[in-house]
Protein backbone atom coordinates (compact mmCIF):
# COMPACT_ATOMS: atom_id res chain seq x y z
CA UNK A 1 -149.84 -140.31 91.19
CA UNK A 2 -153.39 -140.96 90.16
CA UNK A 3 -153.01 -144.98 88.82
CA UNK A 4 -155.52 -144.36 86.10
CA UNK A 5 -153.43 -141.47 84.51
CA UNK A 6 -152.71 -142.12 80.47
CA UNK A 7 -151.30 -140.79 77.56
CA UNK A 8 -151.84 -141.18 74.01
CA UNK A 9 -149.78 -139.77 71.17
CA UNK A 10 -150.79 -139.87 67.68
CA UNK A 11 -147.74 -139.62 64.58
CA UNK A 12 -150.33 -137.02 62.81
CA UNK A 13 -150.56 -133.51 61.84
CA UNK A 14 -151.67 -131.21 64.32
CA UNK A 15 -153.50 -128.93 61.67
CA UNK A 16 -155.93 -132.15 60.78
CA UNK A 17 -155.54 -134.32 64.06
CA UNK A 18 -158.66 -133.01 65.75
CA UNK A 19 -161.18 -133.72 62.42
CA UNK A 20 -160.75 -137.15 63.50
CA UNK A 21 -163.12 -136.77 66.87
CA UNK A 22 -167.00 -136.62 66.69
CA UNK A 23 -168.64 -133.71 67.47
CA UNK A 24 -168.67 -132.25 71.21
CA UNK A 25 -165.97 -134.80 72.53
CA UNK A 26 -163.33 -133.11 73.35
CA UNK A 27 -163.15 -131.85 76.94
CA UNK A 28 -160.13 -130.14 77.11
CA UNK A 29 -158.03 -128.60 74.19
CA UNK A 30 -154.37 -126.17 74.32
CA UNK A 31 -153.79 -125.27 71.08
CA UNK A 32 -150.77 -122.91 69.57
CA UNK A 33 -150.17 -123.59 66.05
CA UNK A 34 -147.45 -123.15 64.79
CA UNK A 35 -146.68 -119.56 62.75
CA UNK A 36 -148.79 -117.89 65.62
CA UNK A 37 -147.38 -119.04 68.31
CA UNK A 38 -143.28 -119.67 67.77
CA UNK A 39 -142.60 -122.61 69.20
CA UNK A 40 -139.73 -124.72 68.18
CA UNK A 41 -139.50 -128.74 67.67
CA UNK A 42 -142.81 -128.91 65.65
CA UNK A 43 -141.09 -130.44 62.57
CA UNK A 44 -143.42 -131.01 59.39
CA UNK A 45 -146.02 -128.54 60.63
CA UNK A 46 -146.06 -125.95 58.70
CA UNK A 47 -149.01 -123.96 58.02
CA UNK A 48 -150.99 -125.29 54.75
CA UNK A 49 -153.19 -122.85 53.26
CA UNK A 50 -156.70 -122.28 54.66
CA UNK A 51 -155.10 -123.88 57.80
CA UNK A 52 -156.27 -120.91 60.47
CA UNK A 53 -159.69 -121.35 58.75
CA UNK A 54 -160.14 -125.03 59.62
CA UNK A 55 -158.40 -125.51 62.31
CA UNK A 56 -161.28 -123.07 63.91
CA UNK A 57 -163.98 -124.57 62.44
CA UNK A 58 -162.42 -127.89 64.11
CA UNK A 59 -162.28 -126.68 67.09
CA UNK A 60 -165.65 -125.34 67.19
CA UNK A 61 -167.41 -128.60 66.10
CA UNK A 62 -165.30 -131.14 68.57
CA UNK A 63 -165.21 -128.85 71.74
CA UNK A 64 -168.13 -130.24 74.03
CA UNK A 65 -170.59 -127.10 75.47
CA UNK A 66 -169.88 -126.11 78.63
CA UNK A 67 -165.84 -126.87 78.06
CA UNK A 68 -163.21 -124.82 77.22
CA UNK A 69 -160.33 -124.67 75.19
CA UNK A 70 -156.89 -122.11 75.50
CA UNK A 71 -155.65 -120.61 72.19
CA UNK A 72 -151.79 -119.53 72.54
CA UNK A 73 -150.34 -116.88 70.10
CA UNK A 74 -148.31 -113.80 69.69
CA UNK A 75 -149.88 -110.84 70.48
CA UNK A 76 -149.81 -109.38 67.20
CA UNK A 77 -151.91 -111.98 66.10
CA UNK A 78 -154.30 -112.09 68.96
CA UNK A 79 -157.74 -110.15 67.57
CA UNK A 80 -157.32 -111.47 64.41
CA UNK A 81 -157.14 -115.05 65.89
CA UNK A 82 -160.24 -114.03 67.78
CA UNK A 83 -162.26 -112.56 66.09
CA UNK A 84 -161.85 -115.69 63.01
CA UNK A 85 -163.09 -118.08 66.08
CA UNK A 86 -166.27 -115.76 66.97
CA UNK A 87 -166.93 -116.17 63.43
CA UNK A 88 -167.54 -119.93 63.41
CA UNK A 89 -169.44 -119.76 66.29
CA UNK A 90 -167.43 -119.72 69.58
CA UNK A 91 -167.18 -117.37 72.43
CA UNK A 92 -163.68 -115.63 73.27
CA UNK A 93 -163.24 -114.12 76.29
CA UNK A 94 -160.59 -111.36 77.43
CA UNK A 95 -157.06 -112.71 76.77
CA UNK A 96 -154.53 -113.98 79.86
CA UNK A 97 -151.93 -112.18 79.04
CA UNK A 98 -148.55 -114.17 79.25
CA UNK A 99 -145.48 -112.20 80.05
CA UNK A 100 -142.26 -113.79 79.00
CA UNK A 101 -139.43 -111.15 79.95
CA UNK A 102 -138.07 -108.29 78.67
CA UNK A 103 -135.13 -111.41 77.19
CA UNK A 104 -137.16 -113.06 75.15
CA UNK A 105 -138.28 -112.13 71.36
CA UNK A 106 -141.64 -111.70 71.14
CA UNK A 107 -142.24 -110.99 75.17
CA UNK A 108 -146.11 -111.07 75.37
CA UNK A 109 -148.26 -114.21 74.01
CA UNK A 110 -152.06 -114.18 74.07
CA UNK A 111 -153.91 -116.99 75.73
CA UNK A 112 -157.45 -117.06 74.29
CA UNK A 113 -160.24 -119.05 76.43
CA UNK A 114 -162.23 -120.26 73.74
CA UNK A 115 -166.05 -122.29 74.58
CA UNK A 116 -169.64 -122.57 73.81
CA UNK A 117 -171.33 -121.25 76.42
CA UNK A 118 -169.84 -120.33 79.98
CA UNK A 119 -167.38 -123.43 81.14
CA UNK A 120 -168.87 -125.00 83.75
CA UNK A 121 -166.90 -126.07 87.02
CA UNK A 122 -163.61 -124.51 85.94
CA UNK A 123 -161.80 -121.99 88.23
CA UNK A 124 -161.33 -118.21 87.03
CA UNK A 125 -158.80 -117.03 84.49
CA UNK A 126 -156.32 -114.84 85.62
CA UNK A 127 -155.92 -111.27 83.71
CA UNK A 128 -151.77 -111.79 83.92
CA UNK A 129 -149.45 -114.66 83.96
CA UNK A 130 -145.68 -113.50 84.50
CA UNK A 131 -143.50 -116.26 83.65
CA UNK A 132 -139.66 -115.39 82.38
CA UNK A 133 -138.17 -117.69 79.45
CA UNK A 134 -139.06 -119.02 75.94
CA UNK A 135 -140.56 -122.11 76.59
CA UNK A 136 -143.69 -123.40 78.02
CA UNK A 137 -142.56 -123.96 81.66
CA UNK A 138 -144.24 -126.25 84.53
CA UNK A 139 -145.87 -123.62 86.02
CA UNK A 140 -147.79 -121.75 83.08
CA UNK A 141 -148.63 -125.50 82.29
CA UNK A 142 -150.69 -126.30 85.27
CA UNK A 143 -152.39 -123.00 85.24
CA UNK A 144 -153.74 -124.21 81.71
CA UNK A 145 -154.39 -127.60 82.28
CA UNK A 146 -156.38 -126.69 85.66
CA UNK A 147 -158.03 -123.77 83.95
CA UNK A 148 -159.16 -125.39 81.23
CA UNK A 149 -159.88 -129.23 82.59
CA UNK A 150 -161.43 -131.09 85.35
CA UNK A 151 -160.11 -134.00 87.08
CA UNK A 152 -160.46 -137.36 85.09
CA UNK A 153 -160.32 -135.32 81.55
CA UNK A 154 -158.72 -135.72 78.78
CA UNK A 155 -156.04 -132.52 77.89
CA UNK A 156 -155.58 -132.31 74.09
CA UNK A 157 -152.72 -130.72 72.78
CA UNK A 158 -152.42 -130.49 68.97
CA UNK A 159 -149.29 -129.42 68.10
CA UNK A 160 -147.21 -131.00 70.82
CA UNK A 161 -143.75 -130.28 71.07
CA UNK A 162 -142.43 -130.44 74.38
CA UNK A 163 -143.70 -133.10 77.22
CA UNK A 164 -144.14 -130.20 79.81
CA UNK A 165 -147.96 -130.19 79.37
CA UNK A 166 -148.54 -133.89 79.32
CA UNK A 167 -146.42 -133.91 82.35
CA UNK A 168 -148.25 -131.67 84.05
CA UNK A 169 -151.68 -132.86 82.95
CA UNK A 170 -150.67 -136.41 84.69
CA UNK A 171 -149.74 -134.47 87.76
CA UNK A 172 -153.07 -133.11 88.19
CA UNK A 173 -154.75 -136.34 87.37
CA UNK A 174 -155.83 -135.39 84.12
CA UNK A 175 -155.11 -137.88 81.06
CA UNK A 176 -153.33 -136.21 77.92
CA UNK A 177 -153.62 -136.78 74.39
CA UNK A 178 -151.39 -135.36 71.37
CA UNK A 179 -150.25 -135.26 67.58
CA UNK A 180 -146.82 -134.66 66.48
CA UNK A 181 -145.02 -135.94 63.51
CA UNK A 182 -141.68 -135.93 64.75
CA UNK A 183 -140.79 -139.37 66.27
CA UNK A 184 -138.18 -137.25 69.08
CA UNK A 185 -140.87 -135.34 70.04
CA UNK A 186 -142.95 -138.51 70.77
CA UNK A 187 -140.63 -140.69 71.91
CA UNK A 188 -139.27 -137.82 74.59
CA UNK A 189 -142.71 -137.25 76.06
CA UNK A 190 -143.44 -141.05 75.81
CA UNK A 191 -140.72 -142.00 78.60
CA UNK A 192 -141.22 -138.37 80.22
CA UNK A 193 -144.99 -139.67 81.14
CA UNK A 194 -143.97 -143.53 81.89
CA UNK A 195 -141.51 -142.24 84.39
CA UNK A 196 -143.89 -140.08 86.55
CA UNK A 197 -146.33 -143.49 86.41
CA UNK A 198 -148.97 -143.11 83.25
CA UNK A 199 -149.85 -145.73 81.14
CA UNK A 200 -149.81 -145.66 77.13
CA UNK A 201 -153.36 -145.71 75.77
CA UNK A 202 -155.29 -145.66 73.07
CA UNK A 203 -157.93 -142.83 72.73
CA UNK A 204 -161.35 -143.97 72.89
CA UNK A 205 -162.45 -144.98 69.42
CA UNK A 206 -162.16 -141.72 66.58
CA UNK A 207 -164.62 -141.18 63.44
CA UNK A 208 -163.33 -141.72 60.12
CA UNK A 209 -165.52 -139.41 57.35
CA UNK A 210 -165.71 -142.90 55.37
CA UNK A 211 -168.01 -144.03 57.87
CA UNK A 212 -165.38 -146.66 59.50
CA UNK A 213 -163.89 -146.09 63.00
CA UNK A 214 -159.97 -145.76 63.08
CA UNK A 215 -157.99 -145.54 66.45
CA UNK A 216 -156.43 -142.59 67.23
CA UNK A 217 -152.99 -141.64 64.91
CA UNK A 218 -154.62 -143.63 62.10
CA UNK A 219 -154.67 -141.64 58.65
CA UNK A 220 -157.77 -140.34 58.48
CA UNK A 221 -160.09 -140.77 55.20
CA UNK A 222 -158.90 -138.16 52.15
CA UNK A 223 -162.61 -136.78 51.42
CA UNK A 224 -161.11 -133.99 54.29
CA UNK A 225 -158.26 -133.05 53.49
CA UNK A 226 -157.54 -129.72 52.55
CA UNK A 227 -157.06 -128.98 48.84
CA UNK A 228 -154.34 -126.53 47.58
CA UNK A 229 -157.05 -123.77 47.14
CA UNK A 230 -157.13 -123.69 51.16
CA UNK A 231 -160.71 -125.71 50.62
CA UNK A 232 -162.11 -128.22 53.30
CA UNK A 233 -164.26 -130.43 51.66
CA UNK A 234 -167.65 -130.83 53.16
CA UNK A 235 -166.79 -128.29 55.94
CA UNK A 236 -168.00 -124.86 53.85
CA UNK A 237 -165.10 -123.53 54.32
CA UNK A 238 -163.62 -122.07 51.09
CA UNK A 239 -161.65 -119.60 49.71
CA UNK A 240 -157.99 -118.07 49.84
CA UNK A 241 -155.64 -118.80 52.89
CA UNK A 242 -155.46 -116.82 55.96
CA UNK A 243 -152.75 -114.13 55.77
CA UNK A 244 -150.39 -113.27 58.35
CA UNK A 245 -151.58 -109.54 57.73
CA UNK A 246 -155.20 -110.57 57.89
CA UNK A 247 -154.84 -112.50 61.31
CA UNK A 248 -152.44 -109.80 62.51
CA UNK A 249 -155.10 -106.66 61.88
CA UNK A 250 -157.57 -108.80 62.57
CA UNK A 251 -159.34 -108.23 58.86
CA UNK A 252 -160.77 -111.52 58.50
């Protein structure tokens, strides 16, 4: 077990948590929001309007060039999911597809490799992941933390559920960061990741859009939050909510 190994867990809401970050510092980012992606024990995170819309934008402004970030979702919901993230600026490549059995409901999921510019130093993506069950399992949880992080890097994971990819991003010597509002959720991947050896930490210092730093899973300043209109303030992003035929057809 790599001593230096961490985690940090934020009580926040995944659809906001990564405005808190300054521009280009995030290394590492697996991201399936909730709506697109069915997964269970994300209590409290339910999609606010204009959600889809910022959370891109987000993602595009904090993800550091050269990085890359993995975007999980149903396969109905895959172009449309792609082609909103082209539109503020980021690069998609071909999708893994993630085959989850003929058992489960909804078999395929889409896994998006999002970045600015090629990733540098990261392996290849497979075209195919076959990988039976609902759940995010260990295996399909290494492939994305070592396809999508280097050794040393911090693994964020917005909408954290389970603690099977902080697990396996201490494993692989990677340190792992995530929001969740539900207090099981943290507290089971909080002793999951103290008894394989990592250490609770604080993320390195966050910006606050008042202008004064907060530590990470502080409430960040209100000037960004979104409205009821689906409106970001100060990001230019306006207008109705995302759909679920929009993302779905991909008419965005």
């Amino acid at each position: 077990m790599d001593s230096l190994a961490r985690f940090a867990l934020a009580d926040d809401d995944g659809w906001t948590w990564l405005r808190g970050f300054p521009s280009g510092s995030a290394d590492a980012v697996v991201i399936a929001p909730p709506g697109t992606a069915d997964r269970h024990g994300q209590k409290g995170q339910a999609q606010p309007p204009g959600a889809l819309q910022n959370l891109a934008w987000d993602l595009g402004r904090v993800l550091a060039k050269g990085r890359r970030a993995l975007w999980i979702c149903e396969s109905k919901y895959g172009l449309g999911i792609a082609r909103l993230l082209e539109r503020f600026g980021l690069e998609v490549g071909a999708p893994i597809i993630w085959d989850r059995g003929e058992d489960v409901r909804g078999r395929l999921r889409w896994i998006l490799p999002v970045s600015h510019g090629r990733a540098r130093g990261l392996p290849s993506l497979p075209d195919l992941i076959v990988a039976p069950g609902p759940s995010l399992g260990d295996a399909v949880a290494e492939l994305l933390v070592m396809t999508s992080s280097l050794a040393g890097q911090w693994v964020l994971e917005p909408f954290a559920s389970q603690p099977t990819l902080a697990l396996a991003s201490i494993r692989l010597g990677r340190s792992w960061a995530g929001a969740s509002r539900s207090a099981e959720v943290r507290g089971a991947i909080a002793a999951a990741s103290v008894a394989i050896g990592a250490k609770n930490a604080e993320l390195p210092m966050r910006w606050d859009p008042s202008g004064v730093p907060v530590r990470a899973g502080s409430a960040l300043a209100s000037q960004l939050a979104l409205t009821s209109e689906g409106e970001a303030d100060g990001l230019g992003v306006r207008g109705s909510a995302t759909s679920e035929d929009e993302v779905r057809t991909g008419a965005l």
